[in-house]
PDB file of N, CA and C in Angstrom:
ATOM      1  N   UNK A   1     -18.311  -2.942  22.269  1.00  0.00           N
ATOM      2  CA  UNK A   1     -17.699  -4.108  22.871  1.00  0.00           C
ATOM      3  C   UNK A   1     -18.555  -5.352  22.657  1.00  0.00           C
ATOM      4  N   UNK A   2     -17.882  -6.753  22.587  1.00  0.00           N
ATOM      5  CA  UNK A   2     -18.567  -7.454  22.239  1.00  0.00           C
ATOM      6  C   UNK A   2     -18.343  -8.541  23.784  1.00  0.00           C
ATOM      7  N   UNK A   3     -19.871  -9.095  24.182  1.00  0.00           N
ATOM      8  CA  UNK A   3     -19.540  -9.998  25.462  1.00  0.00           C
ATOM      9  C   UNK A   3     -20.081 -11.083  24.947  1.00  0.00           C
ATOM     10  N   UNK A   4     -19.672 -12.148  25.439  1.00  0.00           N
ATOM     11  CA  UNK A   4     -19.941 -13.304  25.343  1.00  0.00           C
ATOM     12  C   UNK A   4     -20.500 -14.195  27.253  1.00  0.00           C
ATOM     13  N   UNK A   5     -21.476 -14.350  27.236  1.00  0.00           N
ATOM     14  CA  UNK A   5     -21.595 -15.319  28.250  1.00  0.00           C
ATOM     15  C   UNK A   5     -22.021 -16.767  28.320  1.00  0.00           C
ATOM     16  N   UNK A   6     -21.635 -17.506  29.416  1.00  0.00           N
ATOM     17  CA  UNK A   6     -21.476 -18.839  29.545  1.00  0.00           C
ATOM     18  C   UNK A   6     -22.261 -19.424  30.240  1.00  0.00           C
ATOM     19  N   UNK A   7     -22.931 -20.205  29.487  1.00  0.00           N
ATOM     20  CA  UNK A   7     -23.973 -21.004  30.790  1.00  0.00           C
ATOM     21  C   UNK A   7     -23.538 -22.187  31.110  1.00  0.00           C
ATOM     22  N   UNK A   8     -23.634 -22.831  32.321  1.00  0.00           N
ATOM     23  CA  UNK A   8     -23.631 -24.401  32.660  1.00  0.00           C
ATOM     24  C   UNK A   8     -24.552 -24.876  31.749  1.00  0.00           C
ATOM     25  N   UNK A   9     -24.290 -25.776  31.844  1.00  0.00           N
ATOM     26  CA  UNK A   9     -25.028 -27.160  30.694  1.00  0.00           C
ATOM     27  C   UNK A   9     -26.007 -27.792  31.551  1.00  0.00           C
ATOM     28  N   UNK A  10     -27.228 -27.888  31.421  1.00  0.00           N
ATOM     29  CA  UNK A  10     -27.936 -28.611  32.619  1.00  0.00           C
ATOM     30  C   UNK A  10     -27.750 -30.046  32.368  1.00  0.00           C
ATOM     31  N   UNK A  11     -27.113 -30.553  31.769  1.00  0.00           N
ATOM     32  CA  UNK A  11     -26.616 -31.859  31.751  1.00  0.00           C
ATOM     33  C   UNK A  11     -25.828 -32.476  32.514  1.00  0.00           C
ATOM     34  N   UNK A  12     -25.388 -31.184  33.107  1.00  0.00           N
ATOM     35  CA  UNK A  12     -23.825 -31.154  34.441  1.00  0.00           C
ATOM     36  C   UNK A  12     -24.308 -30.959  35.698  1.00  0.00           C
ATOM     37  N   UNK A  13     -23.769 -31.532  36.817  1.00  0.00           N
ATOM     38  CA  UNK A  13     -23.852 -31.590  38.052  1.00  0.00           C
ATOM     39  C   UNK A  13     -23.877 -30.073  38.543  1.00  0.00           C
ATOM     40  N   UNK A  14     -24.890 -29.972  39.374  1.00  0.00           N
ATOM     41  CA  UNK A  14     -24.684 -28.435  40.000  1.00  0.00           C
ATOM     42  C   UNK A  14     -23.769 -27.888  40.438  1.00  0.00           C
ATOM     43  N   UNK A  15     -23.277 -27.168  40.988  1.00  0.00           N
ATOM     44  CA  UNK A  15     -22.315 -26.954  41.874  1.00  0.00           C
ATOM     45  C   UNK A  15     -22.764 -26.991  43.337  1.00  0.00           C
ATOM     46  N   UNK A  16     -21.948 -27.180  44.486  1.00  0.00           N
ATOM     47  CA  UNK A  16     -22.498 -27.152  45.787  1.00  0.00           C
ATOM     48  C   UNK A  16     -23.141 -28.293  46.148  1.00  0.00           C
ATOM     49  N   UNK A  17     -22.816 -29.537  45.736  1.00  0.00           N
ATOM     50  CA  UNK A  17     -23.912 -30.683  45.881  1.00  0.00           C
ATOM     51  C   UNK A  17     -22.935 -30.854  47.663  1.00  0.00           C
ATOM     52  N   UNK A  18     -24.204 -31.230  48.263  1.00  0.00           N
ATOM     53  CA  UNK A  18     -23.848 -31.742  49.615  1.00  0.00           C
ATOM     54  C   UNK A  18     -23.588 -33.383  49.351  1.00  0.00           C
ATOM     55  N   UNK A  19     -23.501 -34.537  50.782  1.00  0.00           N
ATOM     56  CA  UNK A  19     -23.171 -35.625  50.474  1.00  0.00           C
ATOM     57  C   UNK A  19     -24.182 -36.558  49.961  1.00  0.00           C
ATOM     58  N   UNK A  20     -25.190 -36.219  50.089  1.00  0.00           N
ATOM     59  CA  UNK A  20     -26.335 -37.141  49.742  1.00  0.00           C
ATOM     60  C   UNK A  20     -27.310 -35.891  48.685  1.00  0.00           C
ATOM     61  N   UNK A  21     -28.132 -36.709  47.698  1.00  0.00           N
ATOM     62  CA  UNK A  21     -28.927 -36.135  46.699  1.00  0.00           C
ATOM     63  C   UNK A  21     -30.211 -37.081  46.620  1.00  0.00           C
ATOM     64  N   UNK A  22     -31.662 -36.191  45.874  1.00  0.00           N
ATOM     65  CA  UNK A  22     -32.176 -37.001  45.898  1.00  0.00           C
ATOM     66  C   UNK A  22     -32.556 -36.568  44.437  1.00  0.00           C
ATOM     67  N   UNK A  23     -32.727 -37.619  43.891  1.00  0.00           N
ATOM     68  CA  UNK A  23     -32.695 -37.433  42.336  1.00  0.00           C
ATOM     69  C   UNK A  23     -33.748 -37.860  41.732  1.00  0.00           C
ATOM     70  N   UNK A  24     -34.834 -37.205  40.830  1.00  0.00           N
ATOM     71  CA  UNK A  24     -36.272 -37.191  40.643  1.00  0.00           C
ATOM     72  C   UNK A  24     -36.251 -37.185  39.244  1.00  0.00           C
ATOM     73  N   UNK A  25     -36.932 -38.317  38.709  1.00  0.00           N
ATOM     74  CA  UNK A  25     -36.792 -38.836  37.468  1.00  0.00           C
ATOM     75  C   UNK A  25     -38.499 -38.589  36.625  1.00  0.00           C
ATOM     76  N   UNK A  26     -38.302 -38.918  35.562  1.00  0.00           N
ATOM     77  CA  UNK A  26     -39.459 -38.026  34.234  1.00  0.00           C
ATOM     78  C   UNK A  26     -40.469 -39.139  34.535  1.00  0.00           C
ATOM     79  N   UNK A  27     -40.194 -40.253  35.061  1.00  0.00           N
ATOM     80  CA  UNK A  27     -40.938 -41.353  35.101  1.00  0.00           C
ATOM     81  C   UNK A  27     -42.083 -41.456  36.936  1.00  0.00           C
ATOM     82  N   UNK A  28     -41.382 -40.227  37.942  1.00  0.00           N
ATOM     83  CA  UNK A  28     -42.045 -40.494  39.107  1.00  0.00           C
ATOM     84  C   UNK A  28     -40.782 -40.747  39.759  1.00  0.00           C
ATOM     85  N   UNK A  29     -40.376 -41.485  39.747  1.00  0.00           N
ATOM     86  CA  UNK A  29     -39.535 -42.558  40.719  1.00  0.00           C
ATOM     87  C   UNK A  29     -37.957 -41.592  41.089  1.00  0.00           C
ATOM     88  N   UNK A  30     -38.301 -41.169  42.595  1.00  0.00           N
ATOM     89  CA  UNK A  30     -37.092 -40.600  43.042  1.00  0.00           C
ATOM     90  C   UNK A  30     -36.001 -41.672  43.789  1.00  0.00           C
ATOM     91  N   UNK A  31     -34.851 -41.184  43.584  1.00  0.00           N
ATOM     92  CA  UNK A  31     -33.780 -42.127  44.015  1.00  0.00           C
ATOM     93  C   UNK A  31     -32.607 -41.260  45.186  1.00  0.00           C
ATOM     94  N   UNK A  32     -32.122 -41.949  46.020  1.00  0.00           N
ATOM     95  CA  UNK A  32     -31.386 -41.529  47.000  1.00  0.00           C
ATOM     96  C   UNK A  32     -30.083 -41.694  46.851  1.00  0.00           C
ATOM     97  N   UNK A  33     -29.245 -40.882  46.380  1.00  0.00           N
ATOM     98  CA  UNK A  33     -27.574 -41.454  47.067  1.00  0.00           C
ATOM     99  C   UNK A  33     -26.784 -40.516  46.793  1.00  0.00           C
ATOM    100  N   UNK A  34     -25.750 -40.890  45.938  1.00  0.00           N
ATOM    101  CA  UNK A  34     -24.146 -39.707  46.247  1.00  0.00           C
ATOM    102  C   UNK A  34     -24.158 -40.028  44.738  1.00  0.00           C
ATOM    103  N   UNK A  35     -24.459 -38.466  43.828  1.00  0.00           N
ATOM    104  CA  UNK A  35     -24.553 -38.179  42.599  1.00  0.00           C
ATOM    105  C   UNK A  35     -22.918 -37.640  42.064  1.00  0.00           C
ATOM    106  N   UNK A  36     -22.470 -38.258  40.937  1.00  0.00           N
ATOM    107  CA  UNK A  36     -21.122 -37.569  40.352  1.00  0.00           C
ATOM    108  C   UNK A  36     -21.761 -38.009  38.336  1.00  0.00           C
ATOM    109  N   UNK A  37     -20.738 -36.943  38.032  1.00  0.00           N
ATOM    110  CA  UNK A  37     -20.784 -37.128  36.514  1.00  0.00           C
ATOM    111  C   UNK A  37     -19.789 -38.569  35.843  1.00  0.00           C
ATOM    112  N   UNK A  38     -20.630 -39.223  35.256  1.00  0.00           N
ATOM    113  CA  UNK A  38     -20.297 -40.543  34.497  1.00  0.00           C
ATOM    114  C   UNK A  38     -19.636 -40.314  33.106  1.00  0.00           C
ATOM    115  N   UNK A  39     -20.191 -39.339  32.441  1.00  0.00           N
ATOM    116  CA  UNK A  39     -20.225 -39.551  30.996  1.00  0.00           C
ATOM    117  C   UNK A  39     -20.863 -38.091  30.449  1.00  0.00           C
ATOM    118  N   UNK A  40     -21.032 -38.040  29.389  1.00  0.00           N
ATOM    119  CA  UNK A  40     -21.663 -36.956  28.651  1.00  0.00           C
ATOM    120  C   UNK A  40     -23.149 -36.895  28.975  1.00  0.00           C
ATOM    121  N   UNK A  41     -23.836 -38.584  28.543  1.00  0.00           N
ATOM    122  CA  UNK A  41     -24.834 -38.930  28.644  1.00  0.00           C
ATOM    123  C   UNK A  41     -25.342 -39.917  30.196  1.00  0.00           C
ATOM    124  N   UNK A  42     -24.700 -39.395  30.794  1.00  0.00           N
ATOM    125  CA  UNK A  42     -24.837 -40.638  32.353  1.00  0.00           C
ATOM    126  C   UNK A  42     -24.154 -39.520  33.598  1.00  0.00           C
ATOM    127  N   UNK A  43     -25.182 -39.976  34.738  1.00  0.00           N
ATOM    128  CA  UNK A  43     -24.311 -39.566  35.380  1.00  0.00           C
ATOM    129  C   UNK A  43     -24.501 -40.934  36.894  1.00  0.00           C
ATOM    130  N   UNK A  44     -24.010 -41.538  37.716  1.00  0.00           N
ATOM    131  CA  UNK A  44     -23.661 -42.142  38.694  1.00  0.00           C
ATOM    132  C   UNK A  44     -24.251 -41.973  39.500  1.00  0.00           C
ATOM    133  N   UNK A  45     -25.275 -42.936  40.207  1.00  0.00           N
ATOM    134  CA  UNK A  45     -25.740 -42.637  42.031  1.00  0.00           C
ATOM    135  C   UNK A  45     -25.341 -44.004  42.383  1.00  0.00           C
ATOM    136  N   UNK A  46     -24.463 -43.985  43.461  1.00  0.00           N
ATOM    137  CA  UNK A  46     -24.433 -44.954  44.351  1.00  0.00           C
ATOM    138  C   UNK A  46     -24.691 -44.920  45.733  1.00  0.00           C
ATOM    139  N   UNK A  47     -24.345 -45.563  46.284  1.00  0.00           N
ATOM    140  CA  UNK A  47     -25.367 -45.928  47.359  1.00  0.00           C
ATOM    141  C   UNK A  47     -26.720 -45.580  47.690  1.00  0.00           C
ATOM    142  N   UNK A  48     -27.263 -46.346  46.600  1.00  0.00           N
ATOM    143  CA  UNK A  48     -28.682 -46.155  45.859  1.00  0.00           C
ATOM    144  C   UNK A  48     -29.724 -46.502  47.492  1.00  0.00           C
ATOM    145  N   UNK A  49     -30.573 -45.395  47.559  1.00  0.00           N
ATOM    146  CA  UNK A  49     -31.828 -45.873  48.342  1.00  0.00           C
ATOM    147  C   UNK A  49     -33.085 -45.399  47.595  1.00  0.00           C
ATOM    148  N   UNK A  50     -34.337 -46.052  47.824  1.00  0.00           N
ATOM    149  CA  UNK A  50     -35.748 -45.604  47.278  1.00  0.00           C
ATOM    150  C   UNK A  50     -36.432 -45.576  47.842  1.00  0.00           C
ATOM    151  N   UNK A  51     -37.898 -44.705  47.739  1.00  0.00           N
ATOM    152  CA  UNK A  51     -39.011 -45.582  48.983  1.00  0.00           C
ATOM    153  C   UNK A  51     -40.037 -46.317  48.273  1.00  0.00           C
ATOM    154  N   UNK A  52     -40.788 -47.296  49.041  1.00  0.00           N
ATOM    155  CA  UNK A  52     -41.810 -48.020  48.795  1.00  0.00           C
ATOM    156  C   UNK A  52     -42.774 -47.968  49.416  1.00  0.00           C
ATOM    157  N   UNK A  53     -43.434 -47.856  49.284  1.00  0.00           N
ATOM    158  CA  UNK A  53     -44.970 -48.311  50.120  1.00  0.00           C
ATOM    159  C   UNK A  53     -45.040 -49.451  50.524  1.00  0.00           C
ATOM    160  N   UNK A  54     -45.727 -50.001  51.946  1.00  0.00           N
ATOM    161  CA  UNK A  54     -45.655 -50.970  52.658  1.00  0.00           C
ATOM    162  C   UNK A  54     -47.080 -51.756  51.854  1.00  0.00           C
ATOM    163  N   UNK A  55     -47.379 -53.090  51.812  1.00  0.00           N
ATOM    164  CA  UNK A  55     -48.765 -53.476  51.152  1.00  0.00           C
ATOM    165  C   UNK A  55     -49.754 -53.050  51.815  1.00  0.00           C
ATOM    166  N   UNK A  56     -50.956 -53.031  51.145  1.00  0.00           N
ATOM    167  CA  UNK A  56     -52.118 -52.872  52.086  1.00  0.00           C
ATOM    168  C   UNK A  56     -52.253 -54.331  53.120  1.00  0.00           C
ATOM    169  N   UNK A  57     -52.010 -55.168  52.894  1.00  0.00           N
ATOM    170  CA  UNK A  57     -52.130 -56.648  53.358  1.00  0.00           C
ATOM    171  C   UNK A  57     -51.349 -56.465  54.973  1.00  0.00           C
ATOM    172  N   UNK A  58     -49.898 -55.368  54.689  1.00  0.00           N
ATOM    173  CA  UNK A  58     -49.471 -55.446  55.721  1.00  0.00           C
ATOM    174  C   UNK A  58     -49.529 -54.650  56.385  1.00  0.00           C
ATOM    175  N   UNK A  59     -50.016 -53.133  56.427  1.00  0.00           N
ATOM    176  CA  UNK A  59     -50.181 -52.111  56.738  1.00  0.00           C
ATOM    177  C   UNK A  59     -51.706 -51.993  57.583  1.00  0.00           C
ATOM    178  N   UNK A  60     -52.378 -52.213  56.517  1.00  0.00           N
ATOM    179  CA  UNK A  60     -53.986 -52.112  56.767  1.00  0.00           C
ATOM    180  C   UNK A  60     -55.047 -52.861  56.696  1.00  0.00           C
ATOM    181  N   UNK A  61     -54.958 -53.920  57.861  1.00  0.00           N
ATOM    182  CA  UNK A  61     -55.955 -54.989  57.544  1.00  0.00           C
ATOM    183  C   UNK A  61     -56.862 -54.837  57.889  1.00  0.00           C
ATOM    184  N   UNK A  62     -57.533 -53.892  58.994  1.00  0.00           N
ATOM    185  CA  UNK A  62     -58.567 -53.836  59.222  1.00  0.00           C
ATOM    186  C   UNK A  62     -59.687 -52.723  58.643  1.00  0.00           C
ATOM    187  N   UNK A  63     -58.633 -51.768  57.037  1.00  0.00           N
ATOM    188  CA  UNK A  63     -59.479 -50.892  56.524  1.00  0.00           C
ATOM    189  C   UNK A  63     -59.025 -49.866  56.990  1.00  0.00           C
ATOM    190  N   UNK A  64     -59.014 -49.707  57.787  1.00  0.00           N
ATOM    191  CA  UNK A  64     -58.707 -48.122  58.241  1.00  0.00           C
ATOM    192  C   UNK A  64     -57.557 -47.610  58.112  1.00  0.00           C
ATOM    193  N   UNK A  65     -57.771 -46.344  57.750  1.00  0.00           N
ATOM    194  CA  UNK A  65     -57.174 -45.223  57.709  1.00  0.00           C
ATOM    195  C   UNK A  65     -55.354 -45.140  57.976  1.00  0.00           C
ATOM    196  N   UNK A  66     -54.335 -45.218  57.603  1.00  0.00           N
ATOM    197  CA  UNK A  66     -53.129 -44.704  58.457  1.00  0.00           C
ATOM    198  C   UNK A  66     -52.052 -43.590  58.029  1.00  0.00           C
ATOM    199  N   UNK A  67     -51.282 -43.441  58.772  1.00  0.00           N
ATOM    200  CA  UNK A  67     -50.787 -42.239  58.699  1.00  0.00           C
ATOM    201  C   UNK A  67     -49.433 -42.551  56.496  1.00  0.00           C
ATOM    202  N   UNK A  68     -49.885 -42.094  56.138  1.00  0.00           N
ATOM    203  CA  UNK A  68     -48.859 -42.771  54.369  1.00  0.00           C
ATOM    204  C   UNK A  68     -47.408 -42.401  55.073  1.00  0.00           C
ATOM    205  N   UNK A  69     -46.914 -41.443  55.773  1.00  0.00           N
ATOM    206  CA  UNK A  69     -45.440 -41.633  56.112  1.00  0.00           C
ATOM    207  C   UNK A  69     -44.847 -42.973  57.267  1.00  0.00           C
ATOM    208  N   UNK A  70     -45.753 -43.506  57.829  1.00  0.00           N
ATOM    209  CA  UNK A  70     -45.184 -44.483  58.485  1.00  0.00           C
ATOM    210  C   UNK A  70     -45.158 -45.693  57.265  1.00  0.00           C
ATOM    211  N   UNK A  71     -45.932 -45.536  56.703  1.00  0.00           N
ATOM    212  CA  UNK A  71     -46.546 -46.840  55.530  1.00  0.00           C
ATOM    213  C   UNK A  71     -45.366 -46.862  54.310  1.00  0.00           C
ATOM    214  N   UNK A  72     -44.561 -45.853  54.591  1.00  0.00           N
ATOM    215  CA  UNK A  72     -43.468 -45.597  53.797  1.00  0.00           C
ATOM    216  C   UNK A  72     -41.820 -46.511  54.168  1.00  0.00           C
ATOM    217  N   UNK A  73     -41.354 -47.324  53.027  1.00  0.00           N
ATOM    218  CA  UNK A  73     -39.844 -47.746  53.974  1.00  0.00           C
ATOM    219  C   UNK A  73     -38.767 -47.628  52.850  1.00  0.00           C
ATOM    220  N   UNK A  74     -37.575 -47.249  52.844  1.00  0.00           N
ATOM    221  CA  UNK A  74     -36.127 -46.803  52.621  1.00  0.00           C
ATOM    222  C   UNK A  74     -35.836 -47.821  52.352  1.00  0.00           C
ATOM    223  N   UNK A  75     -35.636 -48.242  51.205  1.00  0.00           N
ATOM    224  CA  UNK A  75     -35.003 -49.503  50.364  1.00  0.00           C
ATOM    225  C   UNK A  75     -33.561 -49.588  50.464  1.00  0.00           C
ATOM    226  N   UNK A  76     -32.585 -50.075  50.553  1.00  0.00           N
ATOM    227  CA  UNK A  76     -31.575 -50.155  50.075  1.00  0.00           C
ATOM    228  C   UNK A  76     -31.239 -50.782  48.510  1.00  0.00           C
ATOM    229  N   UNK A  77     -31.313 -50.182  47.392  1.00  0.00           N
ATOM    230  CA  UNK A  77     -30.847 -51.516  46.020  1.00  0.00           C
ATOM    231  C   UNK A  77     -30.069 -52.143  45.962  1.00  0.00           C
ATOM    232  N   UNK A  78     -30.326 -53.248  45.927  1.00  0.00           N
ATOM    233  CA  UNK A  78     -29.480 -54.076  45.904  1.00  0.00           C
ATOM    234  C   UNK A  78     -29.940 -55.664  46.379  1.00  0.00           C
ATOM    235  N   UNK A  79     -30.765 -55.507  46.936  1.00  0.00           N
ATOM    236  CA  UNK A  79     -31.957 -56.826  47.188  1.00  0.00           C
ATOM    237  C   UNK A  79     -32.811 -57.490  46.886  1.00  0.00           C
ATOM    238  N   UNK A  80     -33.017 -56.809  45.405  1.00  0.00           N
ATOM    239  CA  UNK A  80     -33.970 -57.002  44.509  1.00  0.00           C
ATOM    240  C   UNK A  80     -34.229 -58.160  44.284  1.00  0.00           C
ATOM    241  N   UNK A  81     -35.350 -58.754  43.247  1.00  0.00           N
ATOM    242  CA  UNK A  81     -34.532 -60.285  42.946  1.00  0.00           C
ATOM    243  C   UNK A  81     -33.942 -60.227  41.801  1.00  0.00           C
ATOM    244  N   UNK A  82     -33.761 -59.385  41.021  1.00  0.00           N
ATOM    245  CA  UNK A  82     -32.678 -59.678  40.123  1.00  0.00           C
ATOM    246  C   UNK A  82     -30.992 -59.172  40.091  1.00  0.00           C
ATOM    247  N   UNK A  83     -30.765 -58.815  41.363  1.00  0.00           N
ATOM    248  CA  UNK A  83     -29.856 -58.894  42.310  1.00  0.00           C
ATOM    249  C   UNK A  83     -28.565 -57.626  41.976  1.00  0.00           C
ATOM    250  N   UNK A  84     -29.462 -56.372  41.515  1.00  0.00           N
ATOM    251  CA  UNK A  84     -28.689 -55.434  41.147  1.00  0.00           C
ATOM    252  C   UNK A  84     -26.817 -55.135  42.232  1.00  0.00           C
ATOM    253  N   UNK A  85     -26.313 -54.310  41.900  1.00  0.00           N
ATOM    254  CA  UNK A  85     -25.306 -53.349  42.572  1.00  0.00           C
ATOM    255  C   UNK A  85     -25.891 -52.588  43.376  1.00  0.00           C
ATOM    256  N   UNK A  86     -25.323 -51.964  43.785  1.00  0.00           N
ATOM    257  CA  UNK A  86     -25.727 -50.749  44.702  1.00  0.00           C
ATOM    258  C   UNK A  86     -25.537 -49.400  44.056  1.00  0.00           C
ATOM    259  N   UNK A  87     -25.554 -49.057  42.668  1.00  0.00           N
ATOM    260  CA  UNK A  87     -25.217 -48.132  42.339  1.00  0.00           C
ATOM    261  C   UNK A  87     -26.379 -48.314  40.978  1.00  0.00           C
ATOM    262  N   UNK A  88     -26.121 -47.183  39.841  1.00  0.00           N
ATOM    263  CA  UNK A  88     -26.894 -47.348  39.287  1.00  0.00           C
ATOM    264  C   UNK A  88     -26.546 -45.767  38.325  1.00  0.00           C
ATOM    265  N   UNK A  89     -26.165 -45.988  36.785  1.00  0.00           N
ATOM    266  CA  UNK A  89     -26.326 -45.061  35.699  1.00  0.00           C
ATOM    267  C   UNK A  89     -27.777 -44.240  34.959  1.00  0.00           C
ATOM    268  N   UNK A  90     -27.872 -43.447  35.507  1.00  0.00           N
ATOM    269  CA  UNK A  90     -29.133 -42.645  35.210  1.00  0.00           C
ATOM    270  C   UNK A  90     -28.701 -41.953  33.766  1.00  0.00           C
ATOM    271  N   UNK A  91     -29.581 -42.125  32.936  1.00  0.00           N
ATOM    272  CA  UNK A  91     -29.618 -41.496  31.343  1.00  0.00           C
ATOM    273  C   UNK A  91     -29.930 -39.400  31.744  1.00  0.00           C
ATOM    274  N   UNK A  92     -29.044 -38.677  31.876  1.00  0.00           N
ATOM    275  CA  UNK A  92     -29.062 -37.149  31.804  1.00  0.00           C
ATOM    276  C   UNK A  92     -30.759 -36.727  31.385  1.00  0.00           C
ATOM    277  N   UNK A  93     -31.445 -37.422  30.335  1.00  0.00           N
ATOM    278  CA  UNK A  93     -32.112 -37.001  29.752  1.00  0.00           C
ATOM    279  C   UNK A  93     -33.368 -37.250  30.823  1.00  0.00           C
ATOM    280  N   UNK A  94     -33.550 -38.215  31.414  1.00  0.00           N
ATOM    281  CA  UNK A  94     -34.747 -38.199  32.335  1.00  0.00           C
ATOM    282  C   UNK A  94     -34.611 -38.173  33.505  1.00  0.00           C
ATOM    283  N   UNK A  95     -33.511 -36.895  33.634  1.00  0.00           N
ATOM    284  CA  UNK A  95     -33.835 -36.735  35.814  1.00  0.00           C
ATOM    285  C   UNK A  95     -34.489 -35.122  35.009  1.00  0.00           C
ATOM    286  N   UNK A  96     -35.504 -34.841  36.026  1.00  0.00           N
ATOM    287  CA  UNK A  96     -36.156 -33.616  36.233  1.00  0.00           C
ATOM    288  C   UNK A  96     -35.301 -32.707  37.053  1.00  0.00           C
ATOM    289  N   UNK A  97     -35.199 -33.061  37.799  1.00  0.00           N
ATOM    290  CA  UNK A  97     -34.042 -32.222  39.008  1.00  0.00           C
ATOM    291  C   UNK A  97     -33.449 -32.843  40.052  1.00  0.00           C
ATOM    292  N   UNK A  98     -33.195 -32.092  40.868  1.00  0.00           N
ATOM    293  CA  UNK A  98     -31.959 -32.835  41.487  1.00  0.00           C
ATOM    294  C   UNK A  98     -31.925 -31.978  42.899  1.00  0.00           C
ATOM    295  N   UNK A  99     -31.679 -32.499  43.760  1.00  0.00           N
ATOM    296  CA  UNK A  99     -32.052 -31.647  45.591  1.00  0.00           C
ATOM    297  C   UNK A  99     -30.814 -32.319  46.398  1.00  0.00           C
ATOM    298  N   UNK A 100     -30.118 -31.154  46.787  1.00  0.00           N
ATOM    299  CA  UNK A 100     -29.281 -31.901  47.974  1.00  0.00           C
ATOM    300  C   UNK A 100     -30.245 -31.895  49.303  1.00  0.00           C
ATOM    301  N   UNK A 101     -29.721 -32.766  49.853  1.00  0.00           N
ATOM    302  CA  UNK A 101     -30.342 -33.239  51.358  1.00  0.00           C
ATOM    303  C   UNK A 101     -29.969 -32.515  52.911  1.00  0.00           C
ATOM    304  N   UNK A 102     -30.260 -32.079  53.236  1.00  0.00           N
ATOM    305  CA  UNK A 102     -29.879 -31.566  54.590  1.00  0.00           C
ATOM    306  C   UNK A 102     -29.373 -32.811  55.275  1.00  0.00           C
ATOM    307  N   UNK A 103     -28.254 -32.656  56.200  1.00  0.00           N
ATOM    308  CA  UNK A 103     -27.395 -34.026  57.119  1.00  0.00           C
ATOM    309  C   UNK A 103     -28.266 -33.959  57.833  1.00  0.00           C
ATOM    310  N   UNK A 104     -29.290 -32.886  58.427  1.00  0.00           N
ATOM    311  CA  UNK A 104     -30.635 -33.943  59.576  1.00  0.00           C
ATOM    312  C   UNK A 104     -31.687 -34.521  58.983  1.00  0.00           C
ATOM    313  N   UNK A 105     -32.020 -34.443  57.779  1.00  0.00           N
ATOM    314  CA  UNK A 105     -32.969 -34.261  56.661  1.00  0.00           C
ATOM    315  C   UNK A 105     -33.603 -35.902  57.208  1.00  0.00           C
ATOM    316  N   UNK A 106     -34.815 -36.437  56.851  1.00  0.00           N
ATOM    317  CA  UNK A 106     -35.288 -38.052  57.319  1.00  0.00           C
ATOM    318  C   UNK A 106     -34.600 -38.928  56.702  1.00  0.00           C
ATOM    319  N   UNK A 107     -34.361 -38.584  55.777  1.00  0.00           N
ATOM    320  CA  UNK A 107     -34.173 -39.391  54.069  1.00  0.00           C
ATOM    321  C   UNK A 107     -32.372 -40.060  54.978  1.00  0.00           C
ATOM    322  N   UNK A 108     -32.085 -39.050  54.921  1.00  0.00           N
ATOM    323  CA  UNK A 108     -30.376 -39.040  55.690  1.00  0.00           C
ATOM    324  C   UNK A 108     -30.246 -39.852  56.766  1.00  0.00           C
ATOM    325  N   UNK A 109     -30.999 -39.082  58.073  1.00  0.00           N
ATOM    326  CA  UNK A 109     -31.144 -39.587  59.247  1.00  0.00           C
ATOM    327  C   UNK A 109     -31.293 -41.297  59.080  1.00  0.00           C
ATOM    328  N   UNK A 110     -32.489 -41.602  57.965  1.00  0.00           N
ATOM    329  CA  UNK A 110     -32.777 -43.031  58.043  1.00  0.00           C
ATOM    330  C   UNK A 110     -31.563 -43.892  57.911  1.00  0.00           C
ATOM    331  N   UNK A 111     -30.948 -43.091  56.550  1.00  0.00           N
ATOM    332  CA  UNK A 111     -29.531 -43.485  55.833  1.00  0.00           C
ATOM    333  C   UNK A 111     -29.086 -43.959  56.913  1.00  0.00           C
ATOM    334  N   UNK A 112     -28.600 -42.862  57.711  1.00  0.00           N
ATOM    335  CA  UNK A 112     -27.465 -43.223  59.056  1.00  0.00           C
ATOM    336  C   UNK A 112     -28.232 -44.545  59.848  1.00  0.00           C
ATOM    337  N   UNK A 113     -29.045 -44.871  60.138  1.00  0.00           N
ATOM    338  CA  UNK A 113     -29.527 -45.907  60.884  1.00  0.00           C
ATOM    339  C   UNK A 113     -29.430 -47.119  59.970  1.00  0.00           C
ATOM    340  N   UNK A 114     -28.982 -47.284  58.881  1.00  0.00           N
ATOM    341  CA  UNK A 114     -29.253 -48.519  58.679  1.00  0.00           C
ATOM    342  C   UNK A 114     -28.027 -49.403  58.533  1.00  0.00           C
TER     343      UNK A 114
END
C-alpha cells in the first residue's frame, strides 16, 4: 500500500488560535494583536500592541535599582510619529513563532484596560 501524508505549511496560521496572539519576530521585537492569513507571503495583526521600556530619565533617577516589569508599558501603534494604522503586514518569513494568550493573561488584561 502506498500512504501519502500531509503536513501544514508553517507558513499558515495554526489552528486553535484564541482572540489575541503574541507574535515574536527574527529581529527581537514581539507584537500583540488578532493574527489572520493575508497572503501567501503576509499574514495581518491588527490591533497592534508592543512593549517598551520606560527611559532611565524617567524611571530611575536616583540610580537605583527597579523592579524591569513595572518599567515596562503596552503601546498601542498607532501614535508613532510617523503616524502608522493600527494594524500591520508581517513578512511569513521573519515571525519565529507565534503564542496564543490566555483571556487573564497581563498582556490581555492590560488590553482590556485601555
Amino acid at each position: 500500500p502506498i500512504y501519502f501524508l500531509s503536513f501544514k505549511s508553517p507558513s499558515s496560521i495554526p489552528d486553535g488560535l484564541t482572540e489575541w496572539q503574541a507574535v515574536f519576530l527574527s529581529d527581537g521585537q514581539v507584537y500583540f494583536g488578532k493574527l489572520e492569513e493575508h497572503n501567501k507571503n503576509y499574514f495581518l495583526l491588527s490591533e497592534v500592541y508592543y512593549l517598551k521600556y520606560a527611559s532611565d530619565i524617567q524611571q530611575n533617577i536616583n540610580g537605583s535599582n527597579y523592579n524591569t516589569e513595572k518599567n515596562l508599558n503596552l503601546i498601542k501603534l498607532g501614535g508613532e510619529a510617523h503616524g502608522p494604522e493600527n494594524y500591520m503586514f508581517i513578512s511569513k518569513d521573519k515571525i519565529m513563532f507565534i503564542e496564543n494568550l490566555k483571556s487573564n493573561s497581563k498582556i490581555v488584561n492590560a488590553i482590556n484596560l485601555k
